[in-house]
C-alpha atoms as a PDB file:
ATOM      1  CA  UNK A   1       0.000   0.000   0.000  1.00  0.00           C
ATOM      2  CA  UNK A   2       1.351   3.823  -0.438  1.00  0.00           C
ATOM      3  CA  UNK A   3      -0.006   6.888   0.724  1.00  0.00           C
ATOM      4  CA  UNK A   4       0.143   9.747  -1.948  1.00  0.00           C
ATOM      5  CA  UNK A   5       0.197  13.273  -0.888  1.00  0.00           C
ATOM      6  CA  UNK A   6       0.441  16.214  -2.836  1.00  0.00           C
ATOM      7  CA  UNK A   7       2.576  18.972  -1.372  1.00  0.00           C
ATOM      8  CA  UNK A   8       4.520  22.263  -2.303  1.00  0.00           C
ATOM      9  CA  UNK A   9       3.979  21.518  -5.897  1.00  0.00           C
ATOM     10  CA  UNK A  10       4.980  17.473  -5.566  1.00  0.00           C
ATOM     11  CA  UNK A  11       3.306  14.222  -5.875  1.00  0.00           C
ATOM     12  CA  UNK A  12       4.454  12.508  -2.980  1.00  0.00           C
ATOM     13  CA  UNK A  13       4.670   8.751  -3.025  1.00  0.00           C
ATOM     14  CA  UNK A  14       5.480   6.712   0.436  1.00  0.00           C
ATOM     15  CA  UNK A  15       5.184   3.360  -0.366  1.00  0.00           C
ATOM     16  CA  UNK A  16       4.024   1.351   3.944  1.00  0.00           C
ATOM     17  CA  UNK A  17       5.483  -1.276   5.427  1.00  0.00           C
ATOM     18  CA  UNK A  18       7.643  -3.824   4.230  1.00  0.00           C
ATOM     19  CA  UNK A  19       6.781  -2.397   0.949  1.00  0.00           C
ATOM     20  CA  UNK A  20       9.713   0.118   1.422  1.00  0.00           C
ATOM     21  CA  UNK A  21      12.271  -2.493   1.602  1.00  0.00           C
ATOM     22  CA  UNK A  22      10.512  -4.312  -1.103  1.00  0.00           C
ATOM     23  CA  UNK A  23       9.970  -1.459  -3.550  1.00  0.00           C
ATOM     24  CA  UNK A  24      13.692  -0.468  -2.454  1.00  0.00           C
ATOM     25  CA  UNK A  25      12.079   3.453  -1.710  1.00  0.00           C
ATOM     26  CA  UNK A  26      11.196   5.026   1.365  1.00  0.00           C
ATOM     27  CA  UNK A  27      10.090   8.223  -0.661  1.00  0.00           C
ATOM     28  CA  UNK A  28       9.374   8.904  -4.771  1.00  0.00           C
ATOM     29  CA  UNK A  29       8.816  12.905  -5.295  1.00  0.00           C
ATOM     30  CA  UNK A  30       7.731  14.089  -8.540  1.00  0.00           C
ATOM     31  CA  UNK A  31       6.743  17.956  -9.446  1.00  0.00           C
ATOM     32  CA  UNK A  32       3.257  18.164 -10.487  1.00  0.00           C
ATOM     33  CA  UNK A  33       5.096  19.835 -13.979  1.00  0.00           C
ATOM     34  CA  UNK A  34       5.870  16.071 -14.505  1.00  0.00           C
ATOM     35  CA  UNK A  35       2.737  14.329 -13.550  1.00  0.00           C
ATOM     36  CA  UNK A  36      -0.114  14.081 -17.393  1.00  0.00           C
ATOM     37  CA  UNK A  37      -2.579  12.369 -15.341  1.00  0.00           C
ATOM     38  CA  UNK A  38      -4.009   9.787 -12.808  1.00  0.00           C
ATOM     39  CA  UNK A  39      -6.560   7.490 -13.536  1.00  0.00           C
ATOM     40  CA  UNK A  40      -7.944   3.924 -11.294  1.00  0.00           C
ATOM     41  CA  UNK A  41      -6.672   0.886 -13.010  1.00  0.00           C
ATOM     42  CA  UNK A  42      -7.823  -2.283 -11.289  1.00  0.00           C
ATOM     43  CA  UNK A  43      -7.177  -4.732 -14.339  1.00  0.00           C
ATOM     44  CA  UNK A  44      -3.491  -3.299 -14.721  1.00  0.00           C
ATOM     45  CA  UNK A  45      -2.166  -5.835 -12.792  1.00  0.00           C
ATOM     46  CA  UNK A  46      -3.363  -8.360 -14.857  1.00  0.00           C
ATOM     47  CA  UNK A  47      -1.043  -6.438 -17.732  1.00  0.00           C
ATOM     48  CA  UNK A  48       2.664  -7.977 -18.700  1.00  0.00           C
ATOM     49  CA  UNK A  49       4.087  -5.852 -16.415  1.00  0.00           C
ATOM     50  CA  UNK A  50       8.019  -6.720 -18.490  1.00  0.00           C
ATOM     51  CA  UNK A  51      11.613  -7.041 -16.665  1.00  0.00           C
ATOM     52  CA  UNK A  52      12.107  -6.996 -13.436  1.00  0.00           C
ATOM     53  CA  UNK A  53      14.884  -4.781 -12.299  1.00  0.00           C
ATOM     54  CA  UNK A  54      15.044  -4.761  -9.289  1.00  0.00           C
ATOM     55  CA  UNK A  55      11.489  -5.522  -7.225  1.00  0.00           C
ATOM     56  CA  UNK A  56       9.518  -8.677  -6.299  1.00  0.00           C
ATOM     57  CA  UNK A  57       6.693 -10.506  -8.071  1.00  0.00           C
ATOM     58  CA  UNK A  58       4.400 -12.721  -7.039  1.00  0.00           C
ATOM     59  CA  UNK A  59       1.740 -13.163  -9.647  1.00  0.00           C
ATOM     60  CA  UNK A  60      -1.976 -12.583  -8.269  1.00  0.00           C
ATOM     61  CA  UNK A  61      -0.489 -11.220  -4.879  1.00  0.00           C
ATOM     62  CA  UNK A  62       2.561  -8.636  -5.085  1.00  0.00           C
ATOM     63  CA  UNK A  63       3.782  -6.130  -7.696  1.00  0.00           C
ATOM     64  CA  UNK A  64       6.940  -3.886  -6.497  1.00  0.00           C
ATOM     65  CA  UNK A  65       9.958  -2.560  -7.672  1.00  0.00           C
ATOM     66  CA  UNK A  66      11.198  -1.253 -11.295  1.00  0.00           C
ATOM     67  CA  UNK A  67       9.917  -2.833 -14.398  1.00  0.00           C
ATOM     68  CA  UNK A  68      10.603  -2.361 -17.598  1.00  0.00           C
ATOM     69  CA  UNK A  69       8.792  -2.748 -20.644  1.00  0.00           C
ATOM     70  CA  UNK A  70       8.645  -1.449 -24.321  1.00  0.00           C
ATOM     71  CA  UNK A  71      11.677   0.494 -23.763  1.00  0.00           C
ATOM     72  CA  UNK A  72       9.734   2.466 -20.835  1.00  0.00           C
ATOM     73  CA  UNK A  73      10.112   2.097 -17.254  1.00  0.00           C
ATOM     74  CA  UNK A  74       7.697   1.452 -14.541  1.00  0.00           C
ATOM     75  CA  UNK A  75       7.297   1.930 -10.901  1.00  0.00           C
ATOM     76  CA  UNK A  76       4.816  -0.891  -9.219  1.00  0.00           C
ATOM     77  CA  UNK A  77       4.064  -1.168  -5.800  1.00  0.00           C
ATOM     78  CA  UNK A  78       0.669  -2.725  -6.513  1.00  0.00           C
ATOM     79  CA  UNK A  79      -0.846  -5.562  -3.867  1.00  0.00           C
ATOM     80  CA  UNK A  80      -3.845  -7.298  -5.206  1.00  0.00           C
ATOM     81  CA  UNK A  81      -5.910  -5.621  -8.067  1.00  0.00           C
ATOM     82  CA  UNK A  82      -9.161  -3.594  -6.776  1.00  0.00           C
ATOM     83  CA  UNK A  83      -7.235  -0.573  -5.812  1.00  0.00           C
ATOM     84  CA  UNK A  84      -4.634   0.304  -8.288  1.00  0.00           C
ATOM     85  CA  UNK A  85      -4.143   3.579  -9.975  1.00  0.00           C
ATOM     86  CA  UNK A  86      -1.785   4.436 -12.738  1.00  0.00           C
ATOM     87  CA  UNK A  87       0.004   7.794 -12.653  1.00  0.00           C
ATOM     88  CA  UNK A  88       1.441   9.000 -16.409  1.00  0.00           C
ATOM     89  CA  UNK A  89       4.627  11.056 -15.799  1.00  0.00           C
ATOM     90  CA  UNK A  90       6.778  12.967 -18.456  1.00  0.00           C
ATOM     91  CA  UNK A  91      10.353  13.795 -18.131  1.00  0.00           C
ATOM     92  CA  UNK A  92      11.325  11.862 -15.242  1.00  0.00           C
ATOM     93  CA  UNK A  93      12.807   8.267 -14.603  1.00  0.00           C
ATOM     94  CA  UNK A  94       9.946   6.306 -14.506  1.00  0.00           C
ATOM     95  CA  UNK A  95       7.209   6.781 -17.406  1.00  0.00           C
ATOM     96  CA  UNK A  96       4.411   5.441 -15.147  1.00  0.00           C
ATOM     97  CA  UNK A  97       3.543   4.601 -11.513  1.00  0.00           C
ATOM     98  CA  UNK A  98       0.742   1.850 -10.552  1.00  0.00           C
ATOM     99  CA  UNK A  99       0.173   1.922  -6.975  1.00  0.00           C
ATOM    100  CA  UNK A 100      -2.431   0.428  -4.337  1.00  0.00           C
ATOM    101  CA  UNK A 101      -3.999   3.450  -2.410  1.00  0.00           C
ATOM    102  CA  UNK A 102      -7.049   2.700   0.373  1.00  0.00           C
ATOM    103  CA  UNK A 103      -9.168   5.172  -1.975  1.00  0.00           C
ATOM    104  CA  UNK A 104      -8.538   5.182  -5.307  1.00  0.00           C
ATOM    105  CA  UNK A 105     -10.979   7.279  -7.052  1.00  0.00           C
ATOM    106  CA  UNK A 106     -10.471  10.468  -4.350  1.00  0.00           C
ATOM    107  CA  UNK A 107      -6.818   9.367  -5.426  1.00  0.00           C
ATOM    108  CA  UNK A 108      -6.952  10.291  -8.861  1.00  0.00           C
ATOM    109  CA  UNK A 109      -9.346  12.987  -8.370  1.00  0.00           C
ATOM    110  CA  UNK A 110      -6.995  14.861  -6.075  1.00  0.00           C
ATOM    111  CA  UNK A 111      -4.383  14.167  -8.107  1.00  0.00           C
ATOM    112  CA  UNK A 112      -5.814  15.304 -11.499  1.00  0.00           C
ATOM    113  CA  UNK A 113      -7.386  18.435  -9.443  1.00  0.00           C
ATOM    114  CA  UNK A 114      -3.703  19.600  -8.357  1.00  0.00           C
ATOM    115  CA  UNK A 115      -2.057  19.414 -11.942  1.00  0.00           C
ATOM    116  CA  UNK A 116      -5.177  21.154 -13.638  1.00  0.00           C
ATOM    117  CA  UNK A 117      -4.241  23.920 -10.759  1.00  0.00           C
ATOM    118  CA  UNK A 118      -1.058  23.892 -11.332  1.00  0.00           C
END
């Protein structure tokens, strides 16, 4: 699970738990300049997610760590499916970020509210 927070113009990703040492990240901070959009994804994980580099997978349970696939790389920290959203980012090292959140669709709201703003 991960708790995003927007603050001071930053998307704020804190992935909980053991998924820190599994996602090998206690923090990802992106400017909101970076971030094209949010949106709630709960059949992603069902996607071929590509190489993993580093990160754990356990099909139909866990998702973390640094994919990469069709010359693009990912950031998962996804457990289960129901509550994954998928963050589209420009100019930074990852191209896209699925993540579990508790509530996805004020997620993606919030998140799509503070780039229109911005």
């Amino acid at each position: 699970m991960n708790l995003v927070t927007i603050s001071d113009d930053y998307l704020v990703v804190e992935p909980k738990g053991l998924d820190k040492f599994w996602a090998l990240t206690r923090q990802l901070r992106i400017p909101l300049a970076h971030v094209r959009g949010a949106t709630a994804d709960p059949g992603a994980v069902h996607d071929y997610k590509g190489l993993r580099n580093p990160g754990l997978g356990i099909p139909g349970v866990k998702w973390t760590g640094t994919f990469t696939r069709d010359g693009e790389r990912h950031f998962w920290n996804v457990t289960g499916s129901a509550l994954t959203i998928v963050v589209q980012l420009a100019d930074e090292d990852f191209d896209r970020l699925y993540l579990s959140v508790r509530e996805p669709g004020a997620t993606v709201d919030a998140i799509n509210a503070a780039i229109a703003a911005a």
